[in-house]
C-alpha atoms as a PDB file:
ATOM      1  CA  UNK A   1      97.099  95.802  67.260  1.00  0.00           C
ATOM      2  CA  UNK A   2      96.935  91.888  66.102  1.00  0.00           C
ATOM      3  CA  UNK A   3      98.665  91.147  69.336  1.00  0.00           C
ATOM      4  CA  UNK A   4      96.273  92.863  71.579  1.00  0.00           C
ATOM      5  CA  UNK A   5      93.332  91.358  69.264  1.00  0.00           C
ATOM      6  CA  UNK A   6      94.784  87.773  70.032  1.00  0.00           C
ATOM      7  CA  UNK A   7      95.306  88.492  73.679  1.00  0.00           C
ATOM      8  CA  UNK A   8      91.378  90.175  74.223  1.00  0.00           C
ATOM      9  CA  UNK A   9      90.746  86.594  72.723  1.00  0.00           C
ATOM     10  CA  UNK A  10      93.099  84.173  74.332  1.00  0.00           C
ATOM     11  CA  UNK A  11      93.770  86.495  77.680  1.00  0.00           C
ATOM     12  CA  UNK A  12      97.302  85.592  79.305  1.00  0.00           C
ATOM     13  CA  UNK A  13      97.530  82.127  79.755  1.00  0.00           C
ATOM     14  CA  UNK A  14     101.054  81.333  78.168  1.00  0.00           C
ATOM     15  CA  UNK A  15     102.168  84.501  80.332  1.00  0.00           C
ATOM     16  CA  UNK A  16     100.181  82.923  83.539  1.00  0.00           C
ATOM     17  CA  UNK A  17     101.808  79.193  82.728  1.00  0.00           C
ATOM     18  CA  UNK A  18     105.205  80.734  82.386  1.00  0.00           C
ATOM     19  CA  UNK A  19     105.125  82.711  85.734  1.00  0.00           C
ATOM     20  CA  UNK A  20     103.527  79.884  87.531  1.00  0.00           C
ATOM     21  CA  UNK A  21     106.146  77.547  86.394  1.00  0.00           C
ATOM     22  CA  UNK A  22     108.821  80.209  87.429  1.00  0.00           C
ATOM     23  CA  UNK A  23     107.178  81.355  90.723  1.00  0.00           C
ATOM     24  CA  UNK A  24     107.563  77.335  91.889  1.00  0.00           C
ATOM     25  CA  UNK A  25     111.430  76.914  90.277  1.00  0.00           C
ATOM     26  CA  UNK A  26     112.669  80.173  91.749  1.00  0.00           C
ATOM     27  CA  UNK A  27     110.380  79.230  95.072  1.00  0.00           C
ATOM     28  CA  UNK A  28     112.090  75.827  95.116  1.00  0.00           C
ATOM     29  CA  UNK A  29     115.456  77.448  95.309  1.00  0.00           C
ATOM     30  CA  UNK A  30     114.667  79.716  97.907  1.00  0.00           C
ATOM     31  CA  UNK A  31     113.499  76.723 100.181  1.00  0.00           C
ATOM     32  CA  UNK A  32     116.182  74.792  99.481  1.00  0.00           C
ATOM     33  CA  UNK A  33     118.211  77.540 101.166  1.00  0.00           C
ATOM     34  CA  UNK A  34     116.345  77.599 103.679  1.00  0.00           C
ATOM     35  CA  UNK A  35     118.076  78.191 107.697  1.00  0.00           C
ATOM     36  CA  UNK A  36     121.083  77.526 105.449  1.00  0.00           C
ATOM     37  CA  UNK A  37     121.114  80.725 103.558  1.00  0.00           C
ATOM     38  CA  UNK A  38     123.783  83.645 103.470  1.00  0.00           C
ATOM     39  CA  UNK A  39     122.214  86.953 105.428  1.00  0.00           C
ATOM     40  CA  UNK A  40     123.346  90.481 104.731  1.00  0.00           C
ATOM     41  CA  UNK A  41     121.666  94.025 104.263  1.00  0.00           C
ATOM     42  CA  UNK A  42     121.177  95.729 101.442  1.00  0.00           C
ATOM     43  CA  UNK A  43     123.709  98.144 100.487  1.00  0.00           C
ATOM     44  CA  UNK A  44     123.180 101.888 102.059  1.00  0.00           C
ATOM     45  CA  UNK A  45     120.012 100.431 104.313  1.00  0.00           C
ATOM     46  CA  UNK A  46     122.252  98.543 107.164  1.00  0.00           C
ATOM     47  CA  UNK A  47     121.156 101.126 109.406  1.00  0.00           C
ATOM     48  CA  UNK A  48     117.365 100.272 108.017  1.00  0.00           C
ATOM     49  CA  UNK A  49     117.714  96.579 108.703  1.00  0.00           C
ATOM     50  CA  UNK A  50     116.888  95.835 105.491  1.00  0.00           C
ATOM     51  CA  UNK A  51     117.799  92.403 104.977  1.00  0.00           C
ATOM     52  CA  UNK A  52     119.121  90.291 101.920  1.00  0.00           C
ATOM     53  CA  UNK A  53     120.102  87.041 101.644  1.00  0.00           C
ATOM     54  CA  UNK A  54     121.790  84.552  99.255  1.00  0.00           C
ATOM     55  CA  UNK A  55     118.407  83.201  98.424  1.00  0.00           C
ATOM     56  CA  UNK A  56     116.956  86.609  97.134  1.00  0.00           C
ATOM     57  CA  UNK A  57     119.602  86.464  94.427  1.00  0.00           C
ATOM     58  CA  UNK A  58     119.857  83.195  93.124  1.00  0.00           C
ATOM     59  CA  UNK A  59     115.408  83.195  93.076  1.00  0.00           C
ATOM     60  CA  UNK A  60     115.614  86.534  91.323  1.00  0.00           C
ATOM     61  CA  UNK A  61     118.159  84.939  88.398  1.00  0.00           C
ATOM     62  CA  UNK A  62     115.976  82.380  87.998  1.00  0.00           C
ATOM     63  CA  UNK A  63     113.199  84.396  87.406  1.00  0.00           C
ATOM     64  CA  UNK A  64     114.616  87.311  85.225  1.00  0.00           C
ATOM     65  CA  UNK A  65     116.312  84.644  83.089  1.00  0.00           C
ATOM     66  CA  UNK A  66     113.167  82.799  82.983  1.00  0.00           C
ATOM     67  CA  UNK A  67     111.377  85.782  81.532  1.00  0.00           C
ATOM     68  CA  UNK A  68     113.747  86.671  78.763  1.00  0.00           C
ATOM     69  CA  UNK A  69     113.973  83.520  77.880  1.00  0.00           C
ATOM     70  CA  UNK A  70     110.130  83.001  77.272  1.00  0.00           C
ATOM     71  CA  UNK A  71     109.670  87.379  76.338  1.00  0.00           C
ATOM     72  CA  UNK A  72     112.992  88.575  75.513  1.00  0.00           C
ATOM     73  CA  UNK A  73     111.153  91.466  74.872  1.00  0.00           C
ATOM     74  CA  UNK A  74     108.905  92.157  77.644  1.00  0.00           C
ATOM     75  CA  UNK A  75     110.846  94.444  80.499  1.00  0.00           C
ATOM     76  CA  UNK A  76     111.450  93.812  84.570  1.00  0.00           C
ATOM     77  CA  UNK A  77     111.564  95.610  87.499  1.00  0.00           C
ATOM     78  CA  UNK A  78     112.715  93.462  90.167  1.00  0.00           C
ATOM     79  CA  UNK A  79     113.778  94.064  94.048  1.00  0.00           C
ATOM     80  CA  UNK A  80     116.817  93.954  93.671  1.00  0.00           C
ATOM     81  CA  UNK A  81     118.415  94.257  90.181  1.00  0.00           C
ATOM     82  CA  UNK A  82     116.015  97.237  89.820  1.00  0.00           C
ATOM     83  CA  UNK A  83     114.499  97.877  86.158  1.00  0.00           C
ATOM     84  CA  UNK A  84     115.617  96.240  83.219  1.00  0.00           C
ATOM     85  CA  UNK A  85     114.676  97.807  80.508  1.00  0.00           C
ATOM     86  CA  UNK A  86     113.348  96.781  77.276  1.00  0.00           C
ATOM     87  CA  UNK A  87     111.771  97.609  74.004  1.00  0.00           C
ATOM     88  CA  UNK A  88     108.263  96.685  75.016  1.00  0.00           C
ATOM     89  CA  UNK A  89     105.107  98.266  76.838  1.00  0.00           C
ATOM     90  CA  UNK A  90     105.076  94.774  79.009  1.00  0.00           C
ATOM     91  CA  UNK A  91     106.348  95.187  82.523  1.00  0.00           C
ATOM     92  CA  UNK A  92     106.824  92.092  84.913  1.00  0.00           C
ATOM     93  CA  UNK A  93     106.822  93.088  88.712  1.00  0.00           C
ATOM     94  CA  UNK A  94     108.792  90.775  90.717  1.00  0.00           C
ATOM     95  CA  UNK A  95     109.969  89.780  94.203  1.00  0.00           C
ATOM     96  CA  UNK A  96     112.264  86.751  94.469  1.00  0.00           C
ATOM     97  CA  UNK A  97     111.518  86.258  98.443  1.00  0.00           C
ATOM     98  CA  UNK A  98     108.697  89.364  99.782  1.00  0.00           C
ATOM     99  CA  UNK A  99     109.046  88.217 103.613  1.00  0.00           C
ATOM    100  CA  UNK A 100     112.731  88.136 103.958  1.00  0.00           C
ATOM    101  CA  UNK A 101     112.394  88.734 107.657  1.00  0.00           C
ATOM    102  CA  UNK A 102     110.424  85.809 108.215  1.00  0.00           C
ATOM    103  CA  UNK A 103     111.787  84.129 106.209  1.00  0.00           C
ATOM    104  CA  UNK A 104     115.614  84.367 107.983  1.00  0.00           C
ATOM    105  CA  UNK A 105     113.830  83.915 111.438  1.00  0.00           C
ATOM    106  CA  UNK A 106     112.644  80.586 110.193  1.00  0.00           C
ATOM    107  CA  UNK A 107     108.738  81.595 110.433  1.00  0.00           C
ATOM    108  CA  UNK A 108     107.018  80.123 106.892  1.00  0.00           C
ATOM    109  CA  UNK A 109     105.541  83.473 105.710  1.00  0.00           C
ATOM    110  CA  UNK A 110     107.089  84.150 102.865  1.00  0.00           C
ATOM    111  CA  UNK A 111     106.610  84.069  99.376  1.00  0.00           C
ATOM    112  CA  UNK A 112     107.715  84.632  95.911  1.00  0.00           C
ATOM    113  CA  UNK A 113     105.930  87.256  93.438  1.00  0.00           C
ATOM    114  CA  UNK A 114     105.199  87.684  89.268  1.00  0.00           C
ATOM    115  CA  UNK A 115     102.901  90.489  88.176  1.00  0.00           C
ATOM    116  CA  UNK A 116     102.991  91.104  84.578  1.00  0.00           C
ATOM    117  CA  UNK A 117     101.446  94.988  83.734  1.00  0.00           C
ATOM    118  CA  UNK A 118     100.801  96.510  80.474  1.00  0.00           C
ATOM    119  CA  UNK A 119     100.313 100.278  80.185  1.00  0.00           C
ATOM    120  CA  UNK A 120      99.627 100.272  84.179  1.00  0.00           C
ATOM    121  CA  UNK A 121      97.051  97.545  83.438  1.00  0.00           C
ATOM    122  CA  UNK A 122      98.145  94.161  85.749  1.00  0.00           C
ATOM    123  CA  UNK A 123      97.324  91.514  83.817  1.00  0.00           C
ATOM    124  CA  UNK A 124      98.748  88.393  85.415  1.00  0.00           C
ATOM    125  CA  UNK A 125      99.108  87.443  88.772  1.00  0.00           C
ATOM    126  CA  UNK A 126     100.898  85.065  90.771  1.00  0.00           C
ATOM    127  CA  UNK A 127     101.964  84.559  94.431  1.00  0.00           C
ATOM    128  CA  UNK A 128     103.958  81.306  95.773  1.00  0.00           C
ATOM    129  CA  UNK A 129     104.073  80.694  99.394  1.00  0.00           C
ATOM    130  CA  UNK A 130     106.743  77.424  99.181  1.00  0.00           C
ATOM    131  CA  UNK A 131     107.496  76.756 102.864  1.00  0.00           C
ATOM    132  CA  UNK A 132     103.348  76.417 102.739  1.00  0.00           C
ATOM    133  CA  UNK A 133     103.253  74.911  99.165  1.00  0.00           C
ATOM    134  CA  UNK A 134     100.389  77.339  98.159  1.00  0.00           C
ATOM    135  CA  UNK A 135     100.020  78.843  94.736  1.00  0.00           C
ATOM    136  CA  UNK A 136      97.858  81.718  94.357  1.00  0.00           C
ATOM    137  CA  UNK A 137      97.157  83.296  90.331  1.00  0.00           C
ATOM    138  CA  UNK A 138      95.104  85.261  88.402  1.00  0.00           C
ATOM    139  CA  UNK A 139      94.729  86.492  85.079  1.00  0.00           C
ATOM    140  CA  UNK A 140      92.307  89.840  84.148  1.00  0.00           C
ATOM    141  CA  UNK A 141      88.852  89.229  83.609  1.00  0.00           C
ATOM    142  CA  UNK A 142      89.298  85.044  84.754  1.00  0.00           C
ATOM    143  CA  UNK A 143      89.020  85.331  87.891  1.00  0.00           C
ATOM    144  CA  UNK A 144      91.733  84.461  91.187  1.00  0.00           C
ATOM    145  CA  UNK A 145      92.338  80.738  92.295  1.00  0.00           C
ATOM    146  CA  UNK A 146      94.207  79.004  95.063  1.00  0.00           C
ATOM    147  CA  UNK A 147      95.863  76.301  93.055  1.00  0.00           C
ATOM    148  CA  UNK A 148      92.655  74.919  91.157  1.00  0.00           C
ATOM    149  CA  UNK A 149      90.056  76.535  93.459  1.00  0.00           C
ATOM    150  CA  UNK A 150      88.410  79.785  92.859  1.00  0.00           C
ATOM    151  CA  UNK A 151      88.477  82.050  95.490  1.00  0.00           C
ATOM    152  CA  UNK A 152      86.722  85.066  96.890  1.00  0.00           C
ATOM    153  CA  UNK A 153      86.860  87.775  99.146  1.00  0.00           C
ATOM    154  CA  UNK A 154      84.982  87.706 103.075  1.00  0.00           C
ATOM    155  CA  UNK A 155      81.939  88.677 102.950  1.00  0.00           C
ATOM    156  CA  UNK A 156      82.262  90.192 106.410  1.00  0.00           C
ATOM    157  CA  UNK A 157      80.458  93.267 106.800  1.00  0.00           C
ATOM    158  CA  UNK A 158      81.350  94.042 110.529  1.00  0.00           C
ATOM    159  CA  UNK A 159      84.453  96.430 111.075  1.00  0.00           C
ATOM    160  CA  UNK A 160      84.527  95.880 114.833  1.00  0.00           C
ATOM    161  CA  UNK A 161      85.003  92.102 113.905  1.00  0.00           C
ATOM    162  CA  UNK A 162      86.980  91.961 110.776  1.00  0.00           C
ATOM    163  CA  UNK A 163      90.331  90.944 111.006  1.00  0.00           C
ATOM    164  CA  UNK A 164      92.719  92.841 109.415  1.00  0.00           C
ATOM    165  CA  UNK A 165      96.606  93.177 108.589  1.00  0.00           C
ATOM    166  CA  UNK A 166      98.731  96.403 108.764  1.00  0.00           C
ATOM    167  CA  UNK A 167     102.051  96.718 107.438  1.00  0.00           C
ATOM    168  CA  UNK A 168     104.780  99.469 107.195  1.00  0.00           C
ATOM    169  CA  UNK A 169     108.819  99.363 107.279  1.00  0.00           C
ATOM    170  CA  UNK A 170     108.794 101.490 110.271  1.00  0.00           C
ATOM    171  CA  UNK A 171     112.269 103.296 108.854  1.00  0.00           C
ATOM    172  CA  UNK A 172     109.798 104.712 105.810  1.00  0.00           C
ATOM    173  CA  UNK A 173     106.776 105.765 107.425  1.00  0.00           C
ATOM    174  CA  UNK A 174     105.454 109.114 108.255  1.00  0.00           C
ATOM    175  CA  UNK A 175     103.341 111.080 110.912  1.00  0.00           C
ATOM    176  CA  UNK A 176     100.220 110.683 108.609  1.00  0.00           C
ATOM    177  CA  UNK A 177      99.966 107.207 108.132  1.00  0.00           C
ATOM    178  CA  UNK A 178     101.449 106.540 111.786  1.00  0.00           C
ATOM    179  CA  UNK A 179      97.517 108.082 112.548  1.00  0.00           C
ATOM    180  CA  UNK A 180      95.716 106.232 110.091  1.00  0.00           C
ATOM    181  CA  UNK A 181      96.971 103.003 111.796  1.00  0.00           C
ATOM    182  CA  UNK A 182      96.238 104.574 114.819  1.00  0.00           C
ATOM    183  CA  UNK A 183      92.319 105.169 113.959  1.00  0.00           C
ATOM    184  CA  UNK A 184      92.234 101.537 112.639  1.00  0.00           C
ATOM    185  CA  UNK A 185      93.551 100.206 115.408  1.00  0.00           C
ATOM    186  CA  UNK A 186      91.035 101.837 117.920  1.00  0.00           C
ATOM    187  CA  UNK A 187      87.813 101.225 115.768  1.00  0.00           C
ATOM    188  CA  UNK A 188      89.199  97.236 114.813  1.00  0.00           C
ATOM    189  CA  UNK A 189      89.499  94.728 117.830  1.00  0.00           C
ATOM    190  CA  UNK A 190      91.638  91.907 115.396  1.00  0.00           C
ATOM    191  CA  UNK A 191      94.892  93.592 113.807  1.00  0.00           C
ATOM    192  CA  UNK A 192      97.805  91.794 112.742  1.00  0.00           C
ATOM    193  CA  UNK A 193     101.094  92.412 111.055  1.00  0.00           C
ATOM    194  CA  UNK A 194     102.611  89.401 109.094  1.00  0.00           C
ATOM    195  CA  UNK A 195     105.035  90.941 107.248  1.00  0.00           C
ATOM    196  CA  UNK A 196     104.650  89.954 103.399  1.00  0.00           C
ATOM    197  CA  UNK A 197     102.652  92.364 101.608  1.00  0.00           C
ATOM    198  CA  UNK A 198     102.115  89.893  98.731  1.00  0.00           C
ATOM    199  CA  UNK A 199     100.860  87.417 100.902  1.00  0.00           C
ATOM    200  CA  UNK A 200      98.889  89.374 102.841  1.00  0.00           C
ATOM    201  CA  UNK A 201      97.246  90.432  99.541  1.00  0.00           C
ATOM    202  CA  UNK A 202      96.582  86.392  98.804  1.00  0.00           C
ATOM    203  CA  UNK A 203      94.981  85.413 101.953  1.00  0.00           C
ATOM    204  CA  UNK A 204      92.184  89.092 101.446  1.00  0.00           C
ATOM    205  CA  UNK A 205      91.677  86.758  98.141  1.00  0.00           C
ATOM    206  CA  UNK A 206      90.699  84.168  99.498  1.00  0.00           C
ATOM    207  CA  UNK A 207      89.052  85.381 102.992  1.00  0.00           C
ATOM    208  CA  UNK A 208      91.418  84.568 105.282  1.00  0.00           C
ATOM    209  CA  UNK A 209      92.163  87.848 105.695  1.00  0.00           C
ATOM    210  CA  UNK A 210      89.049  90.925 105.722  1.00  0.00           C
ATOM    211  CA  UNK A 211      91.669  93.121 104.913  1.00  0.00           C
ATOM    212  CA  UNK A 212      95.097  94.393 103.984  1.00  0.00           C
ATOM    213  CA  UNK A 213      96.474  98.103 104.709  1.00  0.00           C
ATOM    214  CA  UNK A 214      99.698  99.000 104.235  1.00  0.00           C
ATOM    215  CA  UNK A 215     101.484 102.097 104.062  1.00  0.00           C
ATOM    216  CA  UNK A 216     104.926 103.492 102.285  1.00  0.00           C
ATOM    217  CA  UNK A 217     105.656 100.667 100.934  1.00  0.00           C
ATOM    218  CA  UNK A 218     109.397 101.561  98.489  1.00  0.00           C
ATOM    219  CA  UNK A 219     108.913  99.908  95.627  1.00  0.00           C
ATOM    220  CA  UNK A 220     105.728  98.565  93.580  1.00  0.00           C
ATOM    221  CA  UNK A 221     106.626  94.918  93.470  1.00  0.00           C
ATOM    222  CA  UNK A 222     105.368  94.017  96.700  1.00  0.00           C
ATOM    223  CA  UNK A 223     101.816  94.629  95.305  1.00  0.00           C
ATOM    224  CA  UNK A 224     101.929  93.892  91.725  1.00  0.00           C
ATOM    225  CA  UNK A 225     100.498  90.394  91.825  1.00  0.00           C
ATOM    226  CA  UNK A 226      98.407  90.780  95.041  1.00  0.00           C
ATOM    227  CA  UNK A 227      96.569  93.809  93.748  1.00  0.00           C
ATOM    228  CA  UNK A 228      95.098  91.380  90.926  1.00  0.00           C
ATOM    229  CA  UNK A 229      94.581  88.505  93.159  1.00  0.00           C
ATOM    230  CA  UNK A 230      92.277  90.844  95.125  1.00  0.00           C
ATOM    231  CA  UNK A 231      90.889  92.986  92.220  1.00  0.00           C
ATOM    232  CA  UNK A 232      89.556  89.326  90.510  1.00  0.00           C
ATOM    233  CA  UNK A 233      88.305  87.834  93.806  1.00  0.00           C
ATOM    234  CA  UNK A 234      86.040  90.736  93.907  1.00  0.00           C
ATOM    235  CA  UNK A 235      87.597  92.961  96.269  1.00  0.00           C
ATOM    236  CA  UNK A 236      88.852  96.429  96.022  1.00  0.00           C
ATOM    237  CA  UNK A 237      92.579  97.905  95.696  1.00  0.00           C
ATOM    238  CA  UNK A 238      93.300 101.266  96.110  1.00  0.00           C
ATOM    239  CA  UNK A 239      95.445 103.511  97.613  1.00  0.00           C
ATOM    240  CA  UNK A 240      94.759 106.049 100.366  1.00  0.00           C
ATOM    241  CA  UNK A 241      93.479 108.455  98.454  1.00  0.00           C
ATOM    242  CA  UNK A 242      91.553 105.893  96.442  1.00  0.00           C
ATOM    243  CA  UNK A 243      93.448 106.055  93.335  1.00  0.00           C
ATOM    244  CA  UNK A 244      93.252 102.446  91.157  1.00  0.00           C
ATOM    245  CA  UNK A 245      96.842 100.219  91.450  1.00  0.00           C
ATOM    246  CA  UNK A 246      99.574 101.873  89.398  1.00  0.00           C
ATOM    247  CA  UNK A 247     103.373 101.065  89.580  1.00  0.00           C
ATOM    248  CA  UNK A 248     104.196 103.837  91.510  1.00  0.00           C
ATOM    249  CA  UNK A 249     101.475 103.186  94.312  1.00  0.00           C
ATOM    250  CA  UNK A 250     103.400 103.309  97.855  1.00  0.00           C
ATOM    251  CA  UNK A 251     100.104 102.908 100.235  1.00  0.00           C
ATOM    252  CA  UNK A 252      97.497 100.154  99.935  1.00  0.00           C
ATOM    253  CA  UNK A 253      93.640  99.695 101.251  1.00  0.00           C
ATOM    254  CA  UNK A 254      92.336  95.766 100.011  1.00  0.00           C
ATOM    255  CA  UNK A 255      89.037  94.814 100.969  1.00  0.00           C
ATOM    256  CA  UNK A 256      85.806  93.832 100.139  1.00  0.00           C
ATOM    257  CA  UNK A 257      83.473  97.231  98.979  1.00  0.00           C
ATOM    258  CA  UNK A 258      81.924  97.522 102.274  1.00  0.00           C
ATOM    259  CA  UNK A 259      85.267  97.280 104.442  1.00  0.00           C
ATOM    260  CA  UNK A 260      87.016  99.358 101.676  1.00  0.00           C
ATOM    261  CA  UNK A 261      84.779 102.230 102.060  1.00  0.00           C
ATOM    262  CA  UNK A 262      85.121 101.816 105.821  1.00  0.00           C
ATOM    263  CA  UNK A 263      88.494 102.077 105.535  1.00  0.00           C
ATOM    264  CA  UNK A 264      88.685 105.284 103.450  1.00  0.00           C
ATOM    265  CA  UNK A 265      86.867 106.793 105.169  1.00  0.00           C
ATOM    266  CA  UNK A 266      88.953 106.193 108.488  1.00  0.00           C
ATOM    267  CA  UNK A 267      91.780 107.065 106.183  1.00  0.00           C
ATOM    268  CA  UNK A 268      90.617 110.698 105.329  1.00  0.00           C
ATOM    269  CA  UNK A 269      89.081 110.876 108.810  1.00  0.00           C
ATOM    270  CA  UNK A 270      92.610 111.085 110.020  1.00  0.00           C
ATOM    271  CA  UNK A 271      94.391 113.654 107.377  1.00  0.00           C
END
């Protein structure tokens, strides 16, 4: 109770310094790799194409030994040593390179990703695009900021003109969701498909996107730190069915209220 007390009081910001100081070390190694890096597929998805690389591994030690090092106590579930488990209701969320495609096709969208939850509550959030030296945080109830800028969702109001990113690893998704992409993409004349879901998350933050759907996403740290991004720049993060963020969310509607509710609605307009 006298550590909740102190955090209502203080909020996160040791937690926030610590994973911005890790999301830049572990994104430092991962572009120092860069076009030099080791490429393989993870094992039991080669026929998936799902890509990993040297620098996934040696970003993700950085990080996970960054973490018990500053909360030995605190536990991590992490792309690809899975969950580590520990005696504590604090769960970090982490992706040592979301983008991996991109990133071993030499395109600079890519990033690495630290959400810290408690109970299913995200509390901090930070996303690291290094190849584009942008740092994106937030912590609950302070508000989202690109480096020391706060930023906000678009404003845009117009679903005919708002652009908007899709995303789905084609080997996952289903009939359903292959027609919810299909009624987006006939009522929206600007889609795109950039392929890092953390990212894509950052730039609905701070307006550069309108908005972000994507769909069976396999595991929740993809969305951890982007949810909060979005959620303190004043948008809206749910799923399709309009649920609130929870580690075991799989699909994804970001916006601002009025595109959100657009988008729901196309959603259950095409169940």
């Amino acid at each position: 109770m006298a550590l909740d007390l102190e955090h209502s009081i203080r909020g996160y910001k040791r937690e926030l310094f610590v994973a911005k100081k890790l999301a830049r070390a572990a994104g430092g190694i991962v572009l120092d790799e860069w076009g030099t890096e080791k490429v393989g597929f993870k094992p039991g998805y080669r026929e998936k194409h799902e890509f990993v690389t040297s620098a996934d591994l040696a970003s993700e030690m950085e990080l996970i030994e960054g973490i018990h090092s500053a909360f030995p106590d605190h536990s991590i579930l992490s792309e690809e040593k899975g969950y580590i488990k520990r005696d504590s209701d604090y769960l970090w969320l982490i992706d040592p390179l979301d983008g991996t495609t991109n990133y071993v096709s030499h395109n600079p969208y890519w990033a690495v990703s630290l959400g810290l939850a408690h109970k299913d509550k995200l509390l901090v959030g930070v996303v690291f695009a290094p190849a584009l030296n942008e740092m994106f945080f937030a912590m609950r109830g302070r508000g989202a900021f690109l480096e020391r800028s706060r930023i906000r969702v678009a404003r845009e109001r117009d679903f005919e003109d708002a652009l908007i990113s899709l995303g789905a690893p084609r080997q996952f998704i289903n009939a359903g969701q292959e027609r919810v992409f299909s009624r987006i993409a006939e009522a929206s004349k600007h889609l795109r498909w950039f392929g890092s879901a953390a990212l894509d998350l950052a730039y609905v933050a701070c307006g550069r996107i309108h908005a972000c759907v994507r769909a069976s996403m396999p595991k929740p740290w993809d969305l951890a730190a982007g949810a909060l991004l979005v959620s303190e720049a004043g948008g809206i993060v749910t799923d399709f069915n309009g649920k609130k963020w929870r580690p075991e969310l799989r699909n994804v509607i970001a916006a601002n209220p009025r595109l959100h509710k657009h988008l729901r609605d196309l959603v259950e307009n095409a169940k």
